[in-house]
C-alpha atoms as a PDB file:
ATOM      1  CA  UNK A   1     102.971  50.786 164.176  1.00  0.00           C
ATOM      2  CA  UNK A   2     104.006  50.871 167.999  1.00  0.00           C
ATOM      3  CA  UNK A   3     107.344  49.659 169.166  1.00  0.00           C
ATOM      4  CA  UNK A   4     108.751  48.264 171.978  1.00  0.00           C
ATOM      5  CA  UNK A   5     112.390  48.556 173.141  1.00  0.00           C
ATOM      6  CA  UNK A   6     114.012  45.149 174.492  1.00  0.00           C
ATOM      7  CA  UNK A   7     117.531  43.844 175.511  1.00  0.00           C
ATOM      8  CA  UNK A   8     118.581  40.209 174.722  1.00  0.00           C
ATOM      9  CA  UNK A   9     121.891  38.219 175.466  1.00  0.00           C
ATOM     10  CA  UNK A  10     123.430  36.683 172.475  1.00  0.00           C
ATOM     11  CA  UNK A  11     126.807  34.608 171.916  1.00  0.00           C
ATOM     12  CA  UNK A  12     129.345  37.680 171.025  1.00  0.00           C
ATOM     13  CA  UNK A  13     130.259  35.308 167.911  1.00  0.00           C
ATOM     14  CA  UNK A  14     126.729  35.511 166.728  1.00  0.00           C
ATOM     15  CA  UNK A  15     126.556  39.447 167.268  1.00  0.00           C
ATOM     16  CA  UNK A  16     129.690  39.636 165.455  1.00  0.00           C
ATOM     17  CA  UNK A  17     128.856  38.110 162.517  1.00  0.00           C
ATOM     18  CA  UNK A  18     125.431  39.880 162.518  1.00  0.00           C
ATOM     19  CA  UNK A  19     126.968  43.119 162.465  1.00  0.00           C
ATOM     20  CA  UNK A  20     129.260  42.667 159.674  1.00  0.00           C
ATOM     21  CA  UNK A  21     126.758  41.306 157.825  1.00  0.00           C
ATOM     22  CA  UNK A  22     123.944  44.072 158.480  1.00  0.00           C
ATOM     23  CA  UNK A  23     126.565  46.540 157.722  1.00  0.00           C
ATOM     24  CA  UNK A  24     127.288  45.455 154.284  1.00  0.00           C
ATOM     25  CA  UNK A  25     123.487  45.069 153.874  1.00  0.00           C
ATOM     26  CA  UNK A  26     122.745  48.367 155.466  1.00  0.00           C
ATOM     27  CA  UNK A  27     120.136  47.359 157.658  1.00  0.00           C
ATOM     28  CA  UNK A  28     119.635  48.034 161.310  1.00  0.00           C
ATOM     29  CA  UNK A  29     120.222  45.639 164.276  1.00  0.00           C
ATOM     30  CA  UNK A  30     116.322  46.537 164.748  1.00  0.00           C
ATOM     31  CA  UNK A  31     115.239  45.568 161.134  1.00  0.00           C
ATOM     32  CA  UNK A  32     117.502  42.367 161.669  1.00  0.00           C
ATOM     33  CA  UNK A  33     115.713  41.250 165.189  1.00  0.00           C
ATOM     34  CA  UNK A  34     112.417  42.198 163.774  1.00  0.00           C
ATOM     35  CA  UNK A  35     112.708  39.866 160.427  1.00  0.00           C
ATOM     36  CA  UNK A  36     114.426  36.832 162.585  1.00  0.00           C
ATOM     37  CA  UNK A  37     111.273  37.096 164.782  1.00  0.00           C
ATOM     38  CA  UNK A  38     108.996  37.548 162.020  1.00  0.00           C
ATOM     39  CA  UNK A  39     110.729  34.740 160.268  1.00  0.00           C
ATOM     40  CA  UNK A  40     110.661  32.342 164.051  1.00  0.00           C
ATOM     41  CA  UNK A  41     106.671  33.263 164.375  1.00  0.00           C
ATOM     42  CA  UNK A  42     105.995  31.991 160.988  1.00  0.00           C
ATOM     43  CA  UNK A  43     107.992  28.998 161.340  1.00  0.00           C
ATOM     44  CA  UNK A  44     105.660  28.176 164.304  1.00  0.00           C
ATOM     45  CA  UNK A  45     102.651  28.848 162.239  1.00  0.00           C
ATOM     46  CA  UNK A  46     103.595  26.045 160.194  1.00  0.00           C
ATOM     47  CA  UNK A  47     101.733  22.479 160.908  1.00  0.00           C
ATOM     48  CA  UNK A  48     103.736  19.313 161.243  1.00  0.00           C
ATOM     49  CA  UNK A  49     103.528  18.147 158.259  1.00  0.00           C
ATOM     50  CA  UNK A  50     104.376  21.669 156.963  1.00  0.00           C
ATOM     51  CA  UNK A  51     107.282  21.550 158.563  1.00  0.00           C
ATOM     52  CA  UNK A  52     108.316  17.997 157.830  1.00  0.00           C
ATOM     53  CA  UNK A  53     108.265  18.625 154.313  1.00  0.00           C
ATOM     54  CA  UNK A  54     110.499  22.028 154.477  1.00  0.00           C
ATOM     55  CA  UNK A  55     112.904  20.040 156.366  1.00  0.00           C
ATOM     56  CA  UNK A  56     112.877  17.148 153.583  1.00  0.00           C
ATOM     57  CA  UNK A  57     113.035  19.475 150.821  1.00  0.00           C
ATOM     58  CA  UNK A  58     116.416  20.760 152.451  1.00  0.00           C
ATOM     59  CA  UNK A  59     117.822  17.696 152.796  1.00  0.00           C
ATOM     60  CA  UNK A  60     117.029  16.870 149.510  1.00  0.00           C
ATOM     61  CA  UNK A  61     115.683  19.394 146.933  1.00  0.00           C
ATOM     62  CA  UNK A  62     114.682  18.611 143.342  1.00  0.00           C
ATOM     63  CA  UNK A  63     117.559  18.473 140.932  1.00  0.00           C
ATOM     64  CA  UNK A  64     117.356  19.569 137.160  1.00  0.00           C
ATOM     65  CA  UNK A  65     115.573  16.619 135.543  1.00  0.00           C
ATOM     66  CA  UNK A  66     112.534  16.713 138.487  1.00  0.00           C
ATOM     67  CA  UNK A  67     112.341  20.336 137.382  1.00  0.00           C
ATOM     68  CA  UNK A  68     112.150  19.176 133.611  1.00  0.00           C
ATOM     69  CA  UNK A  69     109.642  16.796 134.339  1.00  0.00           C
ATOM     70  CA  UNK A  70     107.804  19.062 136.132  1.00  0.00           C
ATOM     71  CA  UNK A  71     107.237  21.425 134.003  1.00  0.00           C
ATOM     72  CA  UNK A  72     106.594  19.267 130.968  1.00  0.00           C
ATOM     73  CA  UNK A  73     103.660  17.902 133.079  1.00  0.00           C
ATOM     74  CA  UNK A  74     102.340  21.292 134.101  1.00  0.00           C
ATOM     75  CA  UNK A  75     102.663  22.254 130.301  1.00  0.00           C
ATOM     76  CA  UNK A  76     100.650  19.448 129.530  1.00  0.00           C
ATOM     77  CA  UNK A  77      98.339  19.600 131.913  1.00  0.00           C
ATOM     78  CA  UNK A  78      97.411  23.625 130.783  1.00  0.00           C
ATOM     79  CA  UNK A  79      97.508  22.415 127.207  1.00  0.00           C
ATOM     80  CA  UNK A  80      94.187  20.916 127.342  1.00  0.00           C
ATOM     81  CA  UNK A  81      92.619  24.265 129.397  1.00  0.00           C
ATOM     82  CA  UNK A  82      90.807  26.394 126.874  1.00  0.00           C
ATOM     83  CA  UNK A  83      92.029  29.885 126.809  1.00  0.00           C
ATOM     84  CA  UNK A  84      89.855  32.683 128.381  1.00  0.00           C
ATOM     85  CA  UNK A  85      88.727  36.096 127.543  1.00  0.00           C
ATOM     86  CA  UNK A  86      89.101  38.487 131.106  1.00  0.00           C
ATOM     87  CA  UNK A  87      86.408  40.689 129.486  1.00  0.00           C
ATOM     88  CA  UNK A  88      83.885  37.814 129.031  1.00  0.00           C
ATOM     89  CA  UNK A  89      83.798  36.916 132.120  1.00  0.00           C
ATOM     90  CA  UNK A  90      80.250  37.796 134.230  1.00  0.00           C
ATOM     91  CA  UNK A  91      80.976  40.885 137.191  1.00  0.00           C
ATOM     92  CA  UNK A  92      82.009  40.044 140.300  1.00  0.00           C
ATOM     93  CA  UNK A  93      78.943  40.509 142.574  1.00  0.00           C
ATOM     94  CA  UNK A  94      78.336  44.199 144.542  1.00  0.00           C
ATOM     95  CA  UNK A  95      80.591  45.681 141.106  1.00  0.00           C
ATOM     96  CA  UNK A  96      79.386  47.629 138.489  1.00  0.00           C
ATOM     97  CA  UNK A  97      80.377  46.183 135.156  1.00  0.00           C
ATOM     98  CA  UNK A  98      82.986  47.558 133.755  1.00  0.00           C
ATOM     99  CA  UNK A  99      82.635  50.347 130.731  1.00  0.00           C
ATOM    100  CA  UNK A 100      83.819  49.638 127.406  1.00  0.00           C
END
């Protein structure tokens, strides 16, 4: 991977508390930048509505019985699936089959 060198102003509160914190975490400033970019450019990969429902789910994330009741529907949803055998299953095309 090529790199590029660059220079950005911050607040000197905000580079503060990043370098304590990437010093307990033992992580370059580099590796910090890098993941808060990576972390902006997916942010803006996100649609609207993408984003719209992070931001609700922050304000307001499932408590313990939603997570109760959500599993108890997933477990009866897979109930009803009828289980599988990997090895029965026909090749995936331009594979050989596997040997037994």
């Amino acid at each position: 991977m090529t790199t590029a060198k660059i220079a950005v102003t911050v607040p000197e509160a905000t580079l503060a508390a990043v370098e304590k914190r990437r010093r307990v975490l033992g992580v370059t400033r580099s590796a910090v930048v890098t993941a808060a970019l990576d972390a902006w450019l997916a942010d803006q990969s996100m649609t609207a509505e993408e984003r719209s429902y992070v931001l609700a789910y922050l304000r307001q994330p499932e408590v313990g019985g939603e997570l109760s009741e959500g599993r108890a529907v997933a477990a009866a949803a897979v109930a009803s699936w009828e289980s599988w055998d990997a090895g029965a299953l026909p090749p995936a095309p331009n594979r050989r089959p596997r040997r037994r």
